[in-house]
PDB file of N, CA and C in Angstrom:
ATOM      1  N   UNK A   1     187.071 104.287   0.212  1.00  0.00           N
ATOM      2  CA  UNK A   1     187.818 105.436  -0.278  1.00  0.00           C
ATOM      3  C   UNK A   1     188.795 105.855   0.807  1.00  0.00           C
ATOM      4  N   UNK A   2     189.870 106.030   0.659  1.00  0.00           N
ATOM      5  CA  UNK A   2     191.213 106.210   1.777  1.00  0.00           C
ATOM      6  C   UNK A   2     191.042 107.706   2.171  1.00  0.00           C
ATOM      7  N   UNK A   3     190.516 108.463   1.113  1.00  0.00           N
ATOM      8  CA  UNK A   3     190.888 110.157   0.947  1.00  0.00           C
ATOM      9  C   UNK A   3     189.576 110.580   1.340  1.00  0.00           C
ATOM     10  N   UNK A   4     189.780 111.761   2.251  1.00  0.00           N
ATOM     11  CA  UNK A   4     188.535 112.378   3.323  1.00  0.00           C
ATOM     12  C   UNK A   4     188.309 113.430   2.193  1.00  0.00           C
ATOM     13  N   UNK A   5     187.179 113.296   1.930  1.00  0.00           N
ATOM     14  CA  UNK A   5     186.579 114.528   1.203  1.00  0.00           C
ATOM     15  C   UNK A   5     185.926 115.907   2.139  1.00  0.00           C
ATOM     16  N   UNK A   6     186.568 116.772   1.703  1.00  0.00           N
ATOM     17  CA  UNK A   6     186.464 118.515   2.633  1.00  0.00           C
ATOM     18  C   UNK A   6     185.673 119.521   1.534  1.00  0.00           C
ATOM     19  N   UNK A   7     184.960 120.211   2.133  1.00  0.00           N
ATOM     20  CA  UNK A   7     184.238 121.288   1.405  1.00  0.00           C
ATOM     21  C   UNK A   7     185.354 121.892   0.885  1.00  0.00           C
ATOM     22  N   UNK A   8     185.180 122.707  -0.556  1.00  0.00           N
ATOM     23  CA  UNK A   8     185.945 123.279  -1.371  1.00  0.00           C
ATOM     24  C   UNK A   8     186.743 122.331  -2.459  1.00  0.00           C
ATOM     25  N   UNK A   9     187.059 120.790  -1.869  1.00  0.00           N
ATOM     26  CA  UNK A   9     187.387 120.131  -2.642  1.00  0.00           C
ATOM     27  C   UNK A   9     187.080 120.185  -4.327  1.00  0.00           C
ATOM     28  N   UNK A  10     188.264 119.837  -5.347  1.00  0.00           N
ATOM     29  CA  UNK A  10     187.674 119.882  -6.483  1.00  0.00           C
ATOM     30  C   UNK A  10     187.939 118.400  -6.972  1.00  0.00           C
ATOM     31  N   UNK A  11     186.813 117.320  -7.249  1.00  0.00           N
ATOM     32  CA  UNK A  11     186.855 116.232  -7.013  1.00  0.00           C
ATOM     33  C   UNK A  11     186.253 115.523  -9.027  1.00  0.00           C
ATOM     34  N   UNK A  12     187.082 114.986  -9.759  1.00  0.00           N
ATOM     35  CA  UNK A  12     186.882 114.549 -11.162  1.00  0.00           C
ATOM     36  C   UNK A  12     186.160 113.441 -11.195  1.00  0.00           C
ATOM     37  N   UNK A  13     185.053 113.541 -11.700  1.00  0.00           N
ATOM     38  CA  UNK A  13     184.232 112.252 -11.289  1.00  0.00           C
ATOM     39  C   UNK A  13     184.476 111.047 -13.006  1.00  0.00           C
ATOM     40  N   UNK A  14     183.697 109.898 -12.625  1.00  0.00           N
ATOM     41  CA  UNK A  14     184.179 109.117 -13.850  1.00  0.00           C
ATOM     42  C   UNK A  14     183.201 108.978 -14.746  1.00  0.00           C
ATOM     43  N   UNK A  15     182.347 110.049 -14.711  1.00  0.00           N
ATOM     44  CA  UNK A  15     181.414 110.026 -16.034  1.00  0.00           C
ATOM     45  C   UNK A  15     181.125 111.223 -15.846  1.00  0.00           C
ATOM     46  N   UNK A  16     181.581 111.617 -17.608  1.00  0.00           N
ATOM     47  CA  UNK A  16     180.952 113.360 -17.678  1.00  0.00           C
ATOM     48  C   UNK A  16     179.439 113.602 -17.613  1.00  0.00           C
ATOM     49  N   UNK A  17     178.874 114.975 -16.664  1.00  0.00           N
ATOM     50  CA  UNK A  17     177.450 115.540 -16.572  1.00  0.00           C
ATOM     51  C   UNK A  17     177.066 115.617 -17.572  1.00  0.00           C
ATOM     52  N   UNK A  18     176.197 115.807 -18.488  1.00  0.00           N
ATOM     53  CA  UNK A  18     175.598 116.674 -19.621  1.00  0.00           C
ATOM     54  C   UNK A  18     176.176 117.541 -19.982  1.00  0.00           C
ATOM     55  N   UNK A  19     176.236 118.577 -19.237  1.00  0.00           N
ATOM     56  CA  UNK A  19     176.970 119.695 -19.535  1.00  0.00           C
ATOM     57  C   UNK A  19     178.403 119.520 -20.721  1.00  0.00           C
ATOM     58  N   UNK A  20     178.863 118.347 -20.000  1.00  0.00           N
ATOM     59  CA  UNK A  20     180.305 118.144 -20.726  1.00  0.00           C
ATOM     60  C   UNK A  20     181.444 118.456 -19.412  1.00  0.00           C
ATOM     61  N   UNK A  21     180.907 119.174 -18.647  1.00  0.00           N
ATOM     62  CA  UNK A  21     181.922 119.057 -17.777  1.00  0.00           C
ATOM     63  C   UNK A  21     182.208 117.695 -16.563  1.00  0.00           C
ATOM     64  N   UNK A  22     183.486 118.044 -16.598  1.00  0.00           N
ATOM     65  CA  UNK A  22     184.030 116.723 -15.834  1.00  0.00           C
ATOM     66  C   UNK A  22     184.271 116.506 -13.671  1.00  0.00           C
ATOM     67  N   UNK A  23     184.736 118.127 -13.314  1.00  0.00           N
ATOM     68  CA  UNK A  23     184.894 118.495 -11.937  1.00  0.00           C
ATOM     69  C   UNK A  23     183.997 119.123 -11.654  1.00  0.00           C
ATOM     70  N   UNK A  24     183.717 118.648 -10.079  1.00  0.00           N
ATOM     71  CA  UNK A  24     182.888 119.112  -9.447  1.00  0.00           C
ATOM     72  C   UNK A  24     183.568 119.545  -8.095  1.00  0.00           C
ATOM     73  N   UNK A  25     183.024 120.405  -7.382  1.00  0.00           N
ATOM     74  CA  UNK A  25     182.984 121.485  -6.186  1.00  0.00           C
ATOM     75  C   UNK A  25     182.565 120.977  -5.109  1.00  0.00           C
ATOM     76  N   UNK A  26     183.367 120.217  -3.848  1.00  0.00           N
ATOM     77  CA  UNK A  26     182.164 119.884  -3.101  1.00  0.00           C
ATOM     78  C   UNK A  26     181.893 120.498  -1.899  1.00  0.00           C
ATOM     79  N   UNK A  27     180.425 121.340  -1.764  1.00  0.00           N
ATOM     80  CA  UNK A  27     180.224 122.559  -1.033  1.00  0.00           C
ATOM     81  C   UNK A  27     179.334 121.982   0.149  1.00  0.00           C
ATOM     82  N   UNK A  28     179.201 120.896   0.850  1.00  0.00           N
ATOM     83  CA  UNK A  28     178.424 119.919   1.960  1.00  0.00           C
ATOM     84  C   UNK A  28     179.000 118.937   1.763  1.00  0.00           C
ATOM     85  N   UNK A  29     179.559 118.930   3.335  1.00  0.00           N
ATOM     86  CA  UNK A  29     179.838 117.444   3.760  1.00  0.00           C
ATOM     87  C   UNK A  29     179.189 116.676   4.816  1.00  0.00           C
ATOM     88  N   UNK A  30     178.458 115.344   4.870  1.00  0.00           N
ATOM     89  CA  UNK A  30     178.040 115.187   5.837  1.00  0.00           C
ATOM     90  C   UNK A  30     177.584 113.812   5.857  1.00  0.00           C
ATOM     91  N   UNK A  31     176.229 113.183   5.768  1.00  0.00           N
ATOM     92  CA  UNK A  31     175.517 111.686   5.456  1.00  0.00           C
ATOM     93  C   UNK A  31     175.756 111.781   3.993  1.00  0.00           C
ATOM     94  N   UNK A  32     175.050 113.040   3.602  1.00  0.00           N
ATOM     95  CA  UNK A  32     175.136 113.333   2.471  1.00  0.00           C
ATOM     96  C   UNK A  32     176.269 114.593   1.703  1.00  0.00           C
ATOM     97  N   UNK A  33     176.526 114.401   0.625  1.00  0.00           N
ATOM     98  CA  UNK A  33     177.692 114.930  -0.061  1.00  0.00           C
ATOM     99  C   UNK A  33     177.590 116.241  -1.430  1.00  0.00           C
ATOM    100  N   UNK A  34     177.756 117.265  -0.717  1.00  0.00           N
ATOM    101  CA  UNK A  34     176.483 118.389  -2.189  1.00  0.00           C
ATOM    102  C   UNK A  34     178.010 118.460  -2.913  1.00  0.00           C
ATOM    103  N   UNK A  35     178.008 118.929  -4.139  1.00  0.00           N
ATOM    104  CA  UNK A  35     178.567 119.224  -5.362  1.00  0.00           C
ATOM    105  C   UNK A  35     177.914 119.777  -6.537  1.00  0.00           C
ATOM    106  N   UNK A  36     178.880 120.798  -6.731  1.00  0.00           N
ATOM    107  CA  UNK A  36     178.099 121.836  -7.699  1.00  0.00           C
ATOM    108  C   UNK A  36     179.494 121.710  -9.474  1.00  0.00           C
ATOM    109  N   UNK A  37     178.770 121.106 -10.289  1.00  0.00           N
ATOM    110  CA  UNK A  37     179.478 121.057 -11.436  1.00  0.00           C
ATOM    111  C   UNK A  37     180.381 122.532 -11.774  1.00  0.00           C
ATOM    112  N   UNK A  38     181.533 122.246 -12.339  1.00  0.00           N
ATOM    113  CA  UNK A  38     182.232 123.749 -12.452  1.00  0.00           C
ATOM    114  C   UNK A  38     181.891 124.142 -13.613  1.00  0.00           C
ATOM    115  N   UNK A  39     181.203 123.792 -14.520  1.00  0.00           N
ATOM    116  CA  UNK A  39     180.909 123.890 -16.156  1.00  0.00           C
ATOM    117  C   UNK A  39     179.603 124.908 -15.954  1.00  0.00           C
ATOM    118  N   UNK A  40     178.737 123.988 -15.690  1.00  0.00           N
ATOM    119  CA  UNK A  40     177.213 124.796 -15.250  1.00  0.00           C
ATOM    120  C   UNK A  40     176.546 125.087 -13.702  1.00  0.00           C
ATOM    121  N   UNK A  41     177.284 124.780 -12.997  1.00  0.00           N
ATOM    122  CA  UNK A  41     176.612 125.059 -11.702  1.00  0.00           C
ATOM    123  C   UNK A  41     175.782 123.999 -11.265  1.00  0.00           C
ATOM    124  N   UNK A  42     175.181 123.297 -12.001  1.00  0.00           N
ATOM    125  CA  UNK A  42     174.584 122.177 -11.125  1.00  0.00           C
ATOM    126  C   UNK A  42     174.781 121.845 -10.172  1.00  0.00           C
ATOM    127  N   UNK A  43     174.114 122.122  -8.824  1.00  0.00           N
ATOM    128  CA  UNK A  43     174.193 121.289  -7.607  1.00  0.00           C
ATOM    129  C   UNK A  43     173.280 120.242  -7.352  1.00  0.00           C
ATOM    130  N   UNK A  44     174.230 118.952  -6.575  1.00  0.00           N
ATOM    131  CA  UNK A  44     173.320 117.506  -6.654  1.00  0.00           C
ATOM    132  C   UNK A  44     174.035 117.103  -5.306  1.00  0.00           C
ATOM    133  N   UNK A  45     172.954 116.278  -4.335  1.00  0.00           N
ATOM    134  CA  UNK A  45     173.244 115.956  -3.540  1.00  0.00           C
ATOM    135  C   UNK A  45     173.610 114.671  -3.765  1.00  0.00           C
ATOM    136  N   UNK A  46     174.472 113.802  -3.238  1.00  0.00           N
ATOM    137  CA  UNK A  46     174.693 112.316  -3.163  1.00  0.00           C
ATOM    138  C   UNK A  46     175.348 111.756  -1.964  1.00  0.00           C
ATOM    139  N   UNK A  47     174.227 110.237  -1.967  1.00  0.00           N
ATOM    140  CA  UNK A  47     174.574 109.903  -0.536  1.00  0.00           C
ATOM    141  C   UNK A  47     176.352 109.455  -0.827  1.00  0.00           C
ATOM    142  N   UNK A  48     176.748 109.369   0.834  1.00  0.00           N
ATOM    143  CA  UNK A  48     178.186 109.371   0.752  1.00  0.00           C
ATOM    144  C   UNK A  48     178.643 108.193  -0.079  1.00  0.00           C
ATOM    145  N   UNK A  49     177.723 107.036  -0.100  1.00  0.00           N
ATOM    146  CA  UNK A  49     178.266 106.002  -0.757  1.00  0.00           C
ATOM    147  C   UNK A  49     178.329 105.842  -2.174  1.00  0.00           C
ATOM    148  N   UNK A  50     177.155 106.766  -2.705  1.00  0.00           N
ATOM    149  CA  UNK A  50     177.362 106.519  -4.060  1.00  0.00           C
ATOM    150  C   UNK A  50     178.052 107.503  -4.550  1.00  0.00           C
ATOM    151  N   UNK A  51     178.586 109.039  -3.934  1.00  0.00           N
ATOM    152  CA  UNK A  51     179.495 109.627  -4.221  1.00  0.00           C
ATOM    153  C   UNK A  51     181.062 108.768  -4.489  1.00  0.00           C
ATOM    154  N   UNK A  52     181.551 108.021  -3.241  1.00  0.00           N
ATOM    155  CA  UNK A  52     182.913 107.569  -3.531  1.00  0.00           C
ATOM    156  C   UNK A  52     182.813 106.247  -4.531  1.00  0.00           C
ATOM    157  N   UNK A  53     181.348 105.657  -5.213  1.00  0.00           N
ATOM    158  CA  UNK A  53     181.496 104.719  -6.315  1.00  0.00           C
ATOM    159  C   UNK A  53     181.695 105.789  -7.329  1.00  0.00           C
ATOM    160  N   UNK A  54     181.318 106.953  -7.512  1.00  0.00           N
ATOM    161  CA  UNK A  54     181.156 107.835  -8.682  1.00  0.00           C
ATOM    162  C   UNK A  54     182.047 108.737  -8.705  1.00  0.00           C
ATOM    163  N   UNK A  55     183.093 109.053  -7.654  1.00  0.00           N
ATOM    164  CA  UNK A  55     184.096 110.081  -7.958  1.00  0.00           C
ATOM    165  C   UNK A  55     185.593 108.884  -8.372  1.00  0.00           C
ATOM    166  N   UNK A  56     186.280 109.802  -9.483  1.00  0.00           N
ATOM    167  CA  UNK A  56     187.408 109.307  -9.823  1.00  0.00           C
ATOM    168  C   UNK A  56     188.480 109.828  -8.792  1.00  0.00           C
ATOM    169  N   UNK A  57     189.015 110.989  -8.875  1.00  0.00           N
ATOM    170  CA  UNK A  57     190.420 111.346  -8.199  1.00  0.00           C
ATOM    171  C   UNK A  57     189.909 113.076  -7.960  1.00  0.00           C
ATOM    172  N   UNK A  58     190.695 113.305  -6.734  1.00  0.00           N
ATOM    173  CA  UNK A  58     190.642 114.727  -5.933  1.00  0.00           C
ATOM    174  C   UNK A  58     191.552 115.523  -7.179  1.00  0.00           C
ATOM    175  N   UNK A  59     191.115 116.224  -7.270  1.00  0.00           N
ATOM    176  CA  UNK A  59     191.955 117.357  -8.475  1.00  0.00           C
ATOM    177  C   UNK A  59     192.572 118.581  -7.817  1.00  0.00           C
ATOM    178  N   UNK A  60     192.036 119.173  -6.751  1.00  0.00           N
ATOM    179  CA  UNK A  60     192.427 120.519  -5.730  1.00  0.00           C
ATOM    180  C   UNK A  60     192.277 120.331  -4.270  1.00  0.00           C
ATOM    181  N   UNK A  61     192.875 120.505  -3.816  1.00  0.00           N
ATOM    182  CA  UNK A  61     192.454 120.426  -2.125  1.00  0.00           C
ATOM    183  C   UNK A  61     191.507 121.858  -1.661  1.00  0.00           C
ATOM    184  N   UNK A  62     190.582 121.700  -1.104  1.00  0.00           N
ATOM    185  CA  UNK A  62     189.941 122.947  -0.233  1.00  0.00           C
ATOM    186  C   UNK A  62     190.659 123.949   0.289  1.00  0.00           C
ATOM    187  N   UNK A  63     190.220 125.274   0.245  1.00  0.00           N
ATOM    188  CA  UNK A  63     190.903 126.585   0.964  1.00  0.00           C
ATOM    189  C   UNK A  63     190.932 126.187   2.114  1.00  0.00           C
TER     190      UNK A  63
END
């Protein structure tokens, strides 16, 4: 993945949650990668690697 992922990021992943929603929030950065769905709040941790197989494209940059 070329693009550094930063807390606050709003990051469109390539398969919708349950919820139905599509972006997620990402509020931890580190080994591991937290994100909280913007639809329902779900927060899920994922290791860094299977985050950048599972995110599509950055949608917002962080405050």
């Amino acid at each position: 993945m070329t693009e550094d992922v930063a807390v606050g990021d709003v990051w469109r992943m390539r398969r919708r949650h349950p919820c139905g929603g599509w972006e997620w929030r990402v509020y931890r950065v580190g080994a591991d990668i937290g994100i909280a769905c913007l639809e329902c709040g779900r927060r899920v941790m994922l290791e860094r690697r299977r985050f950048e197989q599972r995110a599509g494209a950055r949608v917002a940059a962080g405050s």
